[in-house]
PDB file of N, CA and C in Angstrom:
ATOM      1  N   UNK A   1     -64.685 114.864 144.818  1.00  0.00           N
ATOM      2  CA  UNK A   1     -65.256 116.165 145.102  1.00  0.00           C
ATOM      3  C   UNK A   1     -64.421 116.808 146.197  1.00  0.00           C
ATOM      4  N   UNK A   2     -63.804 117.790 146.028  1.00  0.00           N
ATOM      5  CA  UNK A   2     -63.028 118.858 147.068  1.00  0.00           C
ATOM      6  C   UNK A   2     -63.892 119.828 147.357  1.00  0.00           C
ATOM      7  N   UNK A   3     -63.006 120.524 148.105  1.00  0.00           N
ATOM      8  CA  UNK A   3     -63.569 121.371 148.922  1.00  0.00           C
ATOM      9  C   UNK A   3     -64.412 121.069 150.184  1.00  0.00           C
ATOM     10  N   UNK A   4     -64.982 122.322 150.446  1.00  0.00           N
ATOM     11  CA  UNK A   4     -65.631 122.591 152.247  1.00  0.00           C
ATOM     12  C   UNK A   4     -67.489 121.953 152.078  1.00  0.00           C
ATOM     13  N   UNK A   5     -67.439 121.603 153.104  1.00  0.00           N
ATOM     14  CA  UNK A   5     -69.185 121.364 153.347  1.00  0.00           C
ATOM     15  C   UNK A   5     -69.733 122.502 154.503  1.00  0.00           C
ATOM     16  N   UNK A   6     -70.880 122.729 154.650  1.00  0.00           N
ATOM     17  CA  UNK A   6     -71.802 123.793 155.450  1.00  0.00           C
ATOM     18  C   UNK A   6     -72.998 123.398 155.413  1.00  0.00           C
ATOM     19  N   UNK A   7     -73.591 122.942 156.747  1.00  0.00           N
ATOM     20  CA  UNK A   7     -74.956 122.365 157.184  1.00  0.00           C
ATOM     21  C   UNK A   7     -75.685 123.995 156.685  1.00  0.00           C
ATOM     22  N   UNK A   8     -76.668 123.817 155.981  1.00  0.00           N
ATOM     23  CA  UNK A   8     -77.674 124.844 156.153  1.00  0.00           C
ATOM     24  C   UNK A   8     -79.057 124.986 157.373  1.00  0.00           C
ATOM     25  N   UNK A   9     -79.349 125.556 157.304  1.00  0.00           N
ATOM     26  CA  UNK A   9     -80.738 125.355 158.548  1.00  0.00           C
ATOM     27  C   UNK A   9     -81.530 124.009 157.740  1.00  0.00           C
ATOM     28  N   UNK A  10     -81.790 124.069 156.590  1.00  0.00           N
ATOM     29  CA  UNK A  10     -82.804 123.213 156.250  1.00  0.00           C
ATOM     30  C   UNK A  10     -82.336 121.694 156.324  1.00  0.00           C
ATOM     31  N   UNK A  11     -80.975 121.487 156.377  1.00  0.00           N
ATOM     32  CA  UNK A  11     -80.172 120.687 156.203  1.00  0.00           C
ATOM     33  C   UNK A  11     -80.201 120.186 157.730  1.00  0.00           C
ATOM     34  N   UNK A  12     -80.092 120.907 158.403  1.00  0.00           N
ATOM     35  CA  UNK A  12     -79.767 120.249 159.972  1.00  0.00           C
ATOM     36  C   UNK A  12     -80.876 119.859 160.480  1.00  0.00           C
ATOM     37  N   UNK A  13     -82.570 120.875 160.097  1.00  0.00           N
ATOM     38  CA  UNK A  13     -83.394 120.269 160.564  1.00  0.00           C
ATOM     39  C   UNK A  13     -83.781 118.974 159.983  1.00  0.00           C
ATOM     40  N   UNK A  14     -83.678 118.517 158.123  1.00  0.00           N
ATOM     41  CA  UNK A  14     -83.638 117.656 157.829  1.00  0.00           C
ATOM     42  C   UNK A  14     -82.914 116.122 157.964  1.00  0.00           C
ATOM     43  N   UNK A  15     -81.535 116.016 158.435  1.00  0.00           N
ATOM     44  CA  UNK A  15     -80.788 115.485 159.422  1.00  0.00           C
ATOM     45  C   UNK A  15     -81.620 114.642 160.575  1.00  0.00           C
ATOM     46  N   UNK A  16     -81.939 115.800 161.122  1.00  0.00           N
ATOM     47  CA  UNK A  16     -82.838 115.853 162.938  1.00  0.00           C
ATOM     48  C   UNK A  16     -84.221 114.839 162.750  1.00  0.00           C
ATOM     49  N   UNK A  17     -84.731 115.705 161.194  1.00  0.00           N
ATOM     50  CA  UNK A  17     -86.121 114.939 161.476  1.00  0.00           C
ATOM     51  C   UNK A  17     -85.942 113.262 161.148  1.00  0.00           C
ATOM     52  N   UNK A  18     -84.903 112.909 160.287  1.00  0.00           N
ATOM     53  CA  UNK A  18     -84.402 111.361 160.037  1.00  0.00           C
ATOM     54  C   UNK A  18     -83.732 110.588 161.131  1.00  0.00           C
ATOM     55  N   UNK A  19     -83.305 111.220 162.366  1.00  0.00           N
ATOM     56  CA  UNK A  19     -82.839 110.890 163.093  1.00  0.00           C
ATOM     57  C   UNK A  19     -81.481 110.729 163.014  1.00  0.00           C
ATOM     58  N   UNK A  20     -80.381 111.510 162.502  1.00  0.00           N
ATOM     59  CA  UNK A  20     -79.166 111.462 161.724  1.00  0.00           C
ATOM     60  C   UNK A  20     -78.582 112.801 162.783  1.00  0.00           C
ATOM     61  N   UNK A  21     -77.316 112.627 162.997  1.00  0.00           N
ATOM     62  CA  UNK A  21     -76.867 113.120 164.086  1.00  0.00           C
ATOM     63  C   UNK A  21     -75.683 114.392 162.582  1.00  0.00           C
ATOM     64  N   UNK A  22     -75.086 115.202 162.996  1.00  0.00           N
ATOM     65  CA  UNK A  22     -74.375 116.011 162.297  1.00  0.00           C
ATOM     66  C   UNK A  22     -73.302 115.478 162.737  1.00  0.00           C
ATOM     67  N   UNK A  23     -72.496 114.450 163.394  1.00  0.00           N
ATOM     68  CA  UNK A  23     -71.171 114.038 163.106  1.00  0.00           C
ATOM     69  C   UNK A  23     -71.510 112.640 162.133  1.00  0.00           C
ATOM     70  N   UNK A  24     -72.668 111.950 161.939  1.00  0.00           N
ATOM     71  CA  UNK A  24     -73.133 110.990 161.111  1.00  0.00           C
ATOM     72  C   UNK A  24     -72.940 111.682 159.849  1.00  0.00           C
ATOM     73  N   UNK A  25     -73.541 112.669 159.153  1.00  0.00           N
ATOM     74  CA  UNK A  25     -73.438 113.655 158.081  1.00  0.00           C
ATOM     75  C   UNK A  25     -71.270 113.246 158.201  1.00  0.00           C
ATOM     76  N   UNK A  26     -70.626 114.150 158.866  1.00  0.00           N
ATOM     77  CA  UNK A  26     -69.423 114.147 158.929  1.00  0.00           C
ATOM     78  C   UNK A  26     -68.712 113.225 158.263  1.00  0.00           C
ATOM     79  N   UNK A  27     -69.357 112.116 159.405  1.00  0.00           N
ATOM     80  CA  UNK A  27     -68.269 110.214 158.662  1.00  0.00           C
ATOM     81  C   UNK A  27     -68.623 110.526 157.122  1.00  0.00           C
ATOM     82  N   UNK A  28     -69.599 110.168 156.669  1.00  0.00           N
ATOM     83  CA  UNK A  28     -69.996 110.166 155.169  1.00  0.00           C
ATOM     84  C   UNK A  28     -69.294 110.560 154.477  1.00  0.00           C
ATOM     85  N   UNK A  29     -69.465 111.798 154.637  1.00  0.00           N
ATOM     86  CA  UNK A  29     -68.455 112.803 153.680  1.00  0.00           C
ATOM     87  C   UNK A  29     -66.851 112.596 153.933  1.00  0.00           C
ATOM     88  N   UNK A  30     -66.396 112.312 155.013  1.00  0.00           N
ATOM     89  CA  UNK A  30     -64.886 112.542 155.650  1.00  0.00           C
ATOM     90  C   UNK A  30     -64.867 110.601 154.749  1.00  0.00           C
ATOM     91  N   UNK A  31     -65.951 109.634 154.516  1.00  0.00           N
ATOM     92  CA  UNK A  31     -65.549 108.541 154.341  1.00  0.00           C
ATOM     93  C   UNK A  31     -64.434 107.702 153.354  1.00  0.00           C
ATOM     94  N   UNK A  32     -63.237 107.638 153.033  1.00  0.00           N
ATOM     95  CA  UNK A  32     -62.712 107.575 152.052  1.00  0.00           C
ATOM     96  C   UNK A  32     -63.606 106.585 150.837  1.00  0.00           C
ATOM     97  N   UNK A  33     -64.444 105.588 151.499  1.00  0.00           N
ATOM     98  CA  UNK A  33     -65.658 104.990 150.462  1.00  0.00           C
ATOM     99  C   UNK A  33     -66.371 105.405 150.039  1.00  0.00           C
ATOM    100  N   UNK A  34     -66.607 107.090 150.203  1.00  0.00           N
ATOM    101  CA  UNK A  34     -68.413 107.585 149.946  1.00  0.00           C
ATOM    102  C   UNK A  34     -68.302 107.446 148.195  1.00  0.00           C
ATOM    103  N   UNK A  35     -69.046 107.608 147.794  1.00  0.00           N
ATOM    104  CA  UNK A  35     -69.436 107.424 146.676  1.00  0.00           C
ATOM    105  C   UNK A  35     -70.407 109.123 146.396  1.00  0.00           C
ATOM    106  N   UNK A  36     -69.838 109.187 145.109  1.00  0.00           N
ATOM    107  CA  UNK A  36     -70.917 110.328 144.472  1.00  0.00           C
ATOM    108  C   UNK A  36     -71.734 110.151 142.737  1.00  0.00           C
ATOM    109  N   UNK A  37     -72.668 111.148 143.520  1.00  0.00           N
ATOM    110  CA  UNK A  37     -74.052 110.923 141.806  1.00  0.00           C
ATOM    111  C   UNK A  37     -73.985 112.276 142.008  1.00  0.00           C
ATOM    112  N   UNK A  38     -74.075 112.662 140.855  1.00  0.00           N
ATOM    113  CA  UNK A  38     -74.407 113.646 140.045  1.00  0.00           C
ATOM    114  C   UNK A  38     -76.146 114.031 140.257  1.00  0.00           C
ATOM    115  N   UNK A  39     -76.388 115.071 140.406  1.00  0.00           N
ATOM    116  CA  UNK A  39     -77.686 115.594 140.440  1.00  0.00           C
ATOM    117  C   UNK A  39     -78.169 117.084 139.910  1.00  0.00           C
ATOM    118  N   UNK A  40     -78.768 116.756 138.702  1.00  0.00           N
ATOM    119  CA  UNK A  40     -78.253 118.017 138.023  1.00  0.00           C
ATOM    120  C   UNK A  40     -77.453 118.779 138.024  1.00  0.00           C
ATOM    121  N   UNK A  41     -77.408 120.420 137.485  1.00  0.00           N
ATOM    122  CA  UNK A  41     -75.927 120.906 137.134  1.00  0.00           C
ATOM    123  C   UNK A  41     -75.695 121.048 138.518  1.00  0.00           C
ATOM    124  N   UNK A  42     -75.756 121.232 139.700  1.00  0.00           N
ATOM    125  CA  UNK A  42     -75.724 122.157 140.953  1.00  0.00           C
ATOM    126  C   UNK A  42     -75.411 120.986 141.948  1.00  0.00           C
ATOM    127  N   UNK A  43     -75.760 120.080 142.217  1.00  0.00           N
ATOM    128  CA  UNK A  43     -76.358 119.055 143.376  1.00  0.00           C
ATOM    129  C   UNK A  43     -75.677 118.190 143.120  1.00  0.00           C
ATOM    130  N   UNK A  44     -75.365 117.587 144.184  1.00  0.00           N
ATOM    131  CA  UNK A  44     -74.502 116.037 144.287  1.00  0.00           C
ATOM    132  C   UNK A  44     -75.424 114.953 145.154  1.00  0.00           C
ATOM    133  N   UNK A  45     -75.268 113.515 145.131  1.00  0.00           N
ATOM    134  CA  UNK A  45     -75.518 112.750 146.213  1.00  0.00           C
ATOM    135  C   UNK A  45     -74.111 112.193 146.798  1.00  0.00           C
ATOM    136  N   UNK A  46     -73.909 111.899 147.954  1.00  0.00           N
ATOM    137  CA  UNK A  46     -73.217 111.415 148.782  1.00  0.00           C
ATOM    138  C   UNK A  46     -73.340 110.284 149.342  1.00  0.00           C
ATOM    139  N   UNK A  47     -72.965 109.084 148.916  1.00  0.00           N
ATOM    140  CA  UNK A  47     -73.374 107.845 149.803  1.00  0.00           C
ATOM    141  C   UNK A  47     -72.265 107.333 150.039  1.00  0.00           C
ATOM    142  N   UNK A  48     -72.709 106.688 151.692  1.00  0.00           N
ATOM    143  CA  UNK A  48     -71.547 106.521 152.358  1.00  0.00           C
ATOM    144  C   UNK A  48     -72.283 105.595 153.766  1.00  0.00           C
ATOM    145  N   UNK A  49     -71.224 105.095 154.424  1.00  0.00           N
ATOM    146  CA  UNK A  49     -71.067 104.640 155.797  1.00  0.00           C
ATOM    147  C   UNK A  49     -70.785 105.038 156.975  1.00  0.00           C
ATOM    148  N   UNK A  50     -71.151 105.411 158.209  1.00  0.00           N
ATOM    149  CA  UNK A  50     -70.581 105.798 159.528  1.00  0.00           C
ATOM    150  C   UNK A  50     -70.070 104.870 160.052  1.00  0.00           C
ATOM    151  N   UNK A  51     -69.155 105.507 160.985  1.00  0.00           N
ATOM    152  CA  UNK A  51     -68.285 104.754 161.913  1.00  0.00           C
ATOM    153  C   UNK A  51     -68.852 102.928 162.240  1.00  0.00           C
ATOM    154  N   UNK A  52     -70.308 103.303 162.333  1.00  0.00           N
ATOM    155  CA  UNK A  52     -70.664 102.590 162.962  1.00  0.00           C
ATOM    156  C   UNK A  52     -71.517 101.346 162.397  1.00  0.00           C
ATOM    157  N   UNK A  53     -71.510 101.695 160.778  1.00  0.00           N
ATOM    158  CA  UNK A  53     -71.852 101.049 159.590  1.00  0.00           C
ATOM    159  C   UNK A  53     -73.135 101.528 159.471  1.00  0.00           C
ATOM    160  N   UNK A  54     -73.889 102.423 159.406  1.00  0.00           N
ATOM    161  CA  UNK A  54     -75.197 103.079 159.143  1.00  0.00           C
ATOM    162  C   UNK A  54     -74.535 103.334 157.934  1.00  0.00           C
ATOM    163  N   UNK A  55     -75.479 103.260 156.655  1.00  0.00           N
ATOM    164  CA  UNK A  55     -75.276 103.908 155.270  1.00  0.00           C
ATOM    165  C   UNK A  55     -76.585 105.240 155.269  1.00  0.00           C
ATOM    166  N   UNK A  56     -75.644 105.739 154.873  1.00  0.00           N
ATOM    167  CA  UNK A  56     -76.659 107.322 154.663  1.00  0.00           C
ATOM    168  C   UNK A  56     -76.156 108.022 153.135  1.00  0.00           C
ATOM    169  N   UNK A  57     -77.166 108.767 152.854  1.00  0.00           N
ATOM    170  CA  UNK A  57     -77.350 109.498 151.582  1.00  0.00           C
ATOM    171  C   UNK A  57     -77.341 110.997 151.912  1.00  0.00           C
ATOM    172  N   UNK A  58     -76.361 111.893 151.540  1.00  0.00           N
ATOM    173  CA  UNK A  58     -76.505 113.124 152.034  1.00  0.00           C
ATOM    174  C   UNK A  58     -76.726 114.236 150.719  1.00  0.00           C
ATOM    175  N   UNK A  59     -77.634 115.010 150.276  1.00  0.00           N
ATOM    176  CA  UNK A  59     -77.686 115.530 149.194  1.00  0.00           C
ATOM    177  C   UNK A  59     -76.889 116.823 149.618  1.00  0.00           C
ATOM    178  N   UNK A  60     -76.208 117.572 148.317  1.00  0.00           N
ATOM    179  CA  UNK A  60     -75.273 118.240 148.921  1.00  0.00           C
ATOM    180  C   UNK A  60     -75.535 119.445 147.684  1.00  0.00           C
ATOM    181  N   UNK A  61     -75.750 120.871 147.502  1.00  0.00           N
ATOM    182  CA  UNK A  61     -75.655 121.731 146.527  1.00  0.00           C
ATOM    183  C   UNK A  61     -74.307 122.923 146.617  1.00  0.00           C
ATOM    184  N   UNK A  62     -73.851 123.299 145.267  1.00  0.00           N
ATOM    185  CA  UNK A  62     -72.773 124.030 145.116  1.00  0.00           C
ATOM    186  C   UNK A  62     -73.482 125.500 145.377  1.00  0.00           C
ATOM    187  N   UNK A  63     -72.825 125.726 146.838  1.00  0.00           N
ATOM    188  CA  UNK A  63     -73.005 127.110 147.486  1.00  0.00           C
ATOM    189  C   UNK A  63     -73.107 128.239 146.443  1.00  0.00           C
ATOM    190  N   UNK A  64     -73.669 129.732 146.487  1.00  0.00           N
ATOM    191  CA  UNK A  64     -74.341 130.308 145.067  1.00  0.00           C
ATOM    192  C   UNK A  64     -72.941 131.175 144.966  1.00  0.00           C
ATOM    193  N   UNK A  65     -72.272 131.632 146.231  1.00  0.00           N
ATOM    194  CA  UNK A  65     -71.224 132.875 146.231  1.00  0.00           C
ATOM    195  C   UNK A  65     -69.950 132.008 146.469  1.00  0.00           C
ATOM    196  N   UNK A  66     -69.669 131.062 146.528  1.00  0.00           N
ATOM    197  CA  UNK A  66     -68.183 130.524 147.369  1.00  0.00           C
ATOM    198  C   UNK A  66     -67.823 129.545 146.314  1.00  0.00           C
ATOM    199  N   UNK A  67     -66.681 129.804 145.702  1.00  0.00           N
ATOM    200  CA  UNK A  67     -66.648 128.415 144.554  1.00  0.00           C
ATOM    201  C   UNK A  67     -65.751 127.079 145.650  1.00  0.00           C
ATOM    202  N   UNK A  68     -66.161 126.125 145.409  1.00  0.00           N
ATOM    203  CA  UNK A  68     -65.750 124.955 145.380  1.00  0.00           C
ATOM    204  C   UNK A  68     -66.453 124.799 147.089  1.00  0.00           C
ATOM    205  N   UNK A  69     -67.397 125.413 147.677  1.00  0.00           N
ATOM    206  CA  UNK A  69     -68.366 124.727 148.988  1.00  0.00           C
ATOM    207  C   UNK A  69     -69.433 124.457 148.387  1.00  0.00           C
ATOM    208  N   UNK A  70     -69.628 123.440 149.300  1.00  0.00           N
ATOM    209  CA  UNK A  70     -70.934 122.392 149.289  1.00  0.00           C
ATOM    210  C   UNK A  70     -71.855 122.723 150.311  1.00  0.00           C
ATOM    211  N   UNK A  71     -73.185 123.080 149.659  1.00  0.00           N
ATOM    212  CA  UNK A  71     -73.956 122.875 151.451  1.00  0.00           C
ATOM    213  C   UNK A  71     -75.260 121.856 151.497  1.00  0.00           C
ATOM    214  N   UNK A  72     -74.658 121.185 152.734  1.00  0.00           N
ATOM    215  CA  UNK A  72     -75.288 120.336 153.183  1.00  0.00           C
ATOM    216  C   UNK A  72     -76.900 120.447 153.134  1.00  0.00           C
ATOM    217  N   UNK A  73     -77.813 119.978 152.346  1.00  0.00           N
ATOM    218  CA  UNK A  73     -79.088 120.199 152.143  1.00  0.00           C
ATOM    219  C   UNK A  73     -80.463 119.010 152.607  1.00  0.00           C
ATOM    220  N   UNK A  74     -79.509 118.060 152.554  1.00  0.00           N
ATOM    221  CA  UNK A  74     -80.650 116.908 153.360  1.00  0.00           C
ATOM    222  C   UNK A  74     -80.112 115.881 153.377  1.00  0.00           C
ATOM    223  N   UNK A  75     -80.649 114.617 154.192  1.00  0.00           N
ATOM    224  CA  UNK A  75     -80.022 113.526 154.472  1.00  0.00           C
ATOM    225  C   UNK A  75     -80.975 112.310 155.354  1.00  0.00           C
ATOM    226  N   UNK A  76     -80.372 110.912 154.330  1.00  0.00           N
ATOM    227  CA  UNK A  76     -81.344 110.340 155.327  1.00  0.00           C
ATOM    228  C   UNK A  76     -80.769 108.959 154.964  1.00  0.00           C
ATOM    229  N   UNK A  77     -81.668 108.007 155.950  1.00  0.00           N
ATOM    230  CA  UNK A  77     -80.832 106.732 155.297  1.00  0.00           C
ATOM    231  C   UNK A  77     -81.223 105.808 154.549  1.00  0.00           C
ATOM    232  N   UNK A  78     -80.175 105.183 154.001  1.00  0.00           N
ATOM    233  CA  UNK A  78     -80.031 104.181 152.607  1.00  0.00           C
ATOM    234  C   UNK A  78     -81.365 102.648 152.912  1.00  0.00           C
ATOM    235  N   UNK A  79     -81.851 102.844 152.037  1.00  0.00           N
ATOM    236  CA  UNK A  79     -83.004 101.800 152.321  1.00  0.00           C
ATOM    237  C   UNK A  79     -82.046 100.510 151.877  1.00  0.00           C
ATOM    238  N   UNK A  80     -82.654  98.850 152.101  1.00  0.00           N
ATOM    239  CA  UNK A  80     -81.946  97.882 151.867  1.00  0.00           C
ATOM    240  C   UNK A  80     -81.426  98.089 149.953  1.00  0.00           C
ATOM    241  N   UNK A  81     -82.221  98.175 149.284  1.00  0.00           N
ATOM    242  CA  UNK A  81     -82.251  97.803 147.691  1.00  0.00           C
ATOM    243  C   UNK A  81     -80.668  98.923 147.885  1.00  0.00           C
ATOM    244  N   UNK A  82     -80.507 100.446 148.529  1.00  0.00           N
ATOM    245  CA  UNK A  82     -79.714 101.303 148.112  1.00  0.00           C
ATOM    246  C   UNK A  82     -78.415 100.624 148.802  1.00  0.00           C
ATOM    247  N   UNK A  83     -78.412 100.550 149.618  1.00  0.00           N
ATOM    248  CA  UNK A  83     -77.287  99.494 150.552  1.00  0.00           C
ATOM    249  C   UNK A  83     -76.791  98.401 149.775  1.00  0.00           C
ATOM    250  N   UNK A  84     -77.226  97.514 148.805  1.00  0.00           N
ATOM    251  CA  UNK A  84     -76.355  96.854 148.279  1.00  0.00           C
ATOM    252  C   UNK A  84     -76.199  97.817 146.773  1.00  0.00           C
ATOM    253  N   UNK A  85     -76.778  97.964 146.059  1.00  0.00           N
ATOM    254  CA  UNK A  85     -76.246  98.751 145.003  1.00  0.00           C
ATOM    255  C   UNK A  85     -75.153  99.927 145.805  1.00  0.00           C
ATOM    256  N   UNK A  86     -75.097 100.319 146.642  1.00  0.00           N
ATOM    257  CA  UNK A  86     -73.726 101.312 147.054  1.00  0.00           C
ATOM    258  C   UNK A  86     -72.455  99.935 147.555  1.00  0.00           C
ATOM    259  N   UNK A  87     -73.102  98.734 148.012  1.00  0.00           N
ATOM    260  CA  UNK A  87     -71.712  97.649 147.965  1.00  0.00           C
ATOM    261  C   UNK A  87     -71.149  97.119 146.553  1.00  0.00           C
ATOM    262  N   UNK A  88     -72.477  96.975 145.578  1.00  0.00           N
ATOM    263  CA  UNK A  88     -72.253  96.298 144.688  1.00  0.00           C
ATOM    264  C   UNK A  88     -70.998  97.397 143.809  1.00  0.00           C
ATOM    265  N   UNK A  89     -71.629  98.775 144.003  1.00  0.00           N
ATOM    266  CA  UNK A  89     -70.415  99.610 143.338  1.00  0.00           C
ATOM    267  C   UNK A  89     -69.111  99.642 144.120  1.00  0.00           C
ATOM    268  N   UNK A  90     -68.966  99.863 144.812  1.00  0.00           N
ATOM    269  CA  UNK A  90     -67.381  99.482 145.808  1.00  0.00           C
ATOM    270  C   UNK A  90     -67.173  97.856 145.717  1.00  0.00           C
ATOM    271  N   UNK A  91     -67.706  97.452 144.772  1.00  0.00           N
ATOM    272  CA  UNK A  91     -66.989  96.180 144.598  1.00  0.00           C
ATOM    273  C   UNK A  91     -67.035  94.896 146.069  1.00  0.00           C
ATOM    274  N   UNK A  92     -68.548  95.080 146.347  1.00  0.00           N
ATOM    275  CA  UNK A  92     -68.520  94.099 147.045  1.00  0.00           C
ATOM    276  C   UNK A  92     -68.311  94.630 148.852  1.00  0.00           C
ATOM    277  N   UNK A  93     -66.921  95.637 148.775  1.00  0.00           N
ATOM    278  CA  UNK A  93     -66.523  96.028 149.985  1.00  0.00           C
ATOM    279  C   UNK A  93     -67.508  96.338 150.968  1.00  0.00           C
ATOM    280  N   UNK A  94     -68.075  96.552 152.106  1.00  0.00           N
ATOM    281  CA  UNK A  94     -68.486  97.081 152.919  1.00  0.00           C
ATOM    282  C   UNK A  94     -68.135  97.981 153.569  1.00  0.00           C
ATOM    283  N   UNK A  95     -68.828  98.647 154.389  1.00  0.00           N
ATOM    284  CA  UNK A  95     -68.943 100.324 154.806  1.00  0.00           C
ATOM    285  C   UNK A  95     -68.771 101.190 153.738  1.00  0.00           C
TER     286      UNK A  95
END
């Protein structure tokens, strides 16, 4: 997935209320491991690792006027069952 990302308001307060910092959002996406799902025609998921090995899930929708931005729409983190199915797909690897 290319292109730009953009926290929306709903996105940052959603972030905030999980306790997820907006450079946490950052690693994810910047992660060369993240992983993506498909979410209907519009929406992506993002799973990924921070610096600091937190796995987080960032849902992400294709902006309505800007082709190829993403905006950041919510985020939170990877429960145990999602944490190994995101290792088991990277083949084992971690972060």
């Amino acid at each position: 997935m290319r292109g730009s990302y953009n926290f929306t308001r709903a996105g940052l307060a959603n972030a905030a209320q999980h306790g997820i910092t907006t450079l946490e959002v950052w690693e994810v996406l910047d992660n060369p491991g993240r992983l993506f799902s498909r979410v209907g025609e519009r929406s992506m998921i993002v799973l990924g690792a921070t610096m600091t090995g937190r796995h987080l899930l960032v849902l992400v929708a294709e902006a309505e006027l800007e082709p190829d931005v993403w905006d950041i729409v919510a985020a939170r983190e990877m429960g145990r069952q999602e944490i190994d199915q995101y290792q088991r797909a990277r083949g084992g690897r971690h972060a």
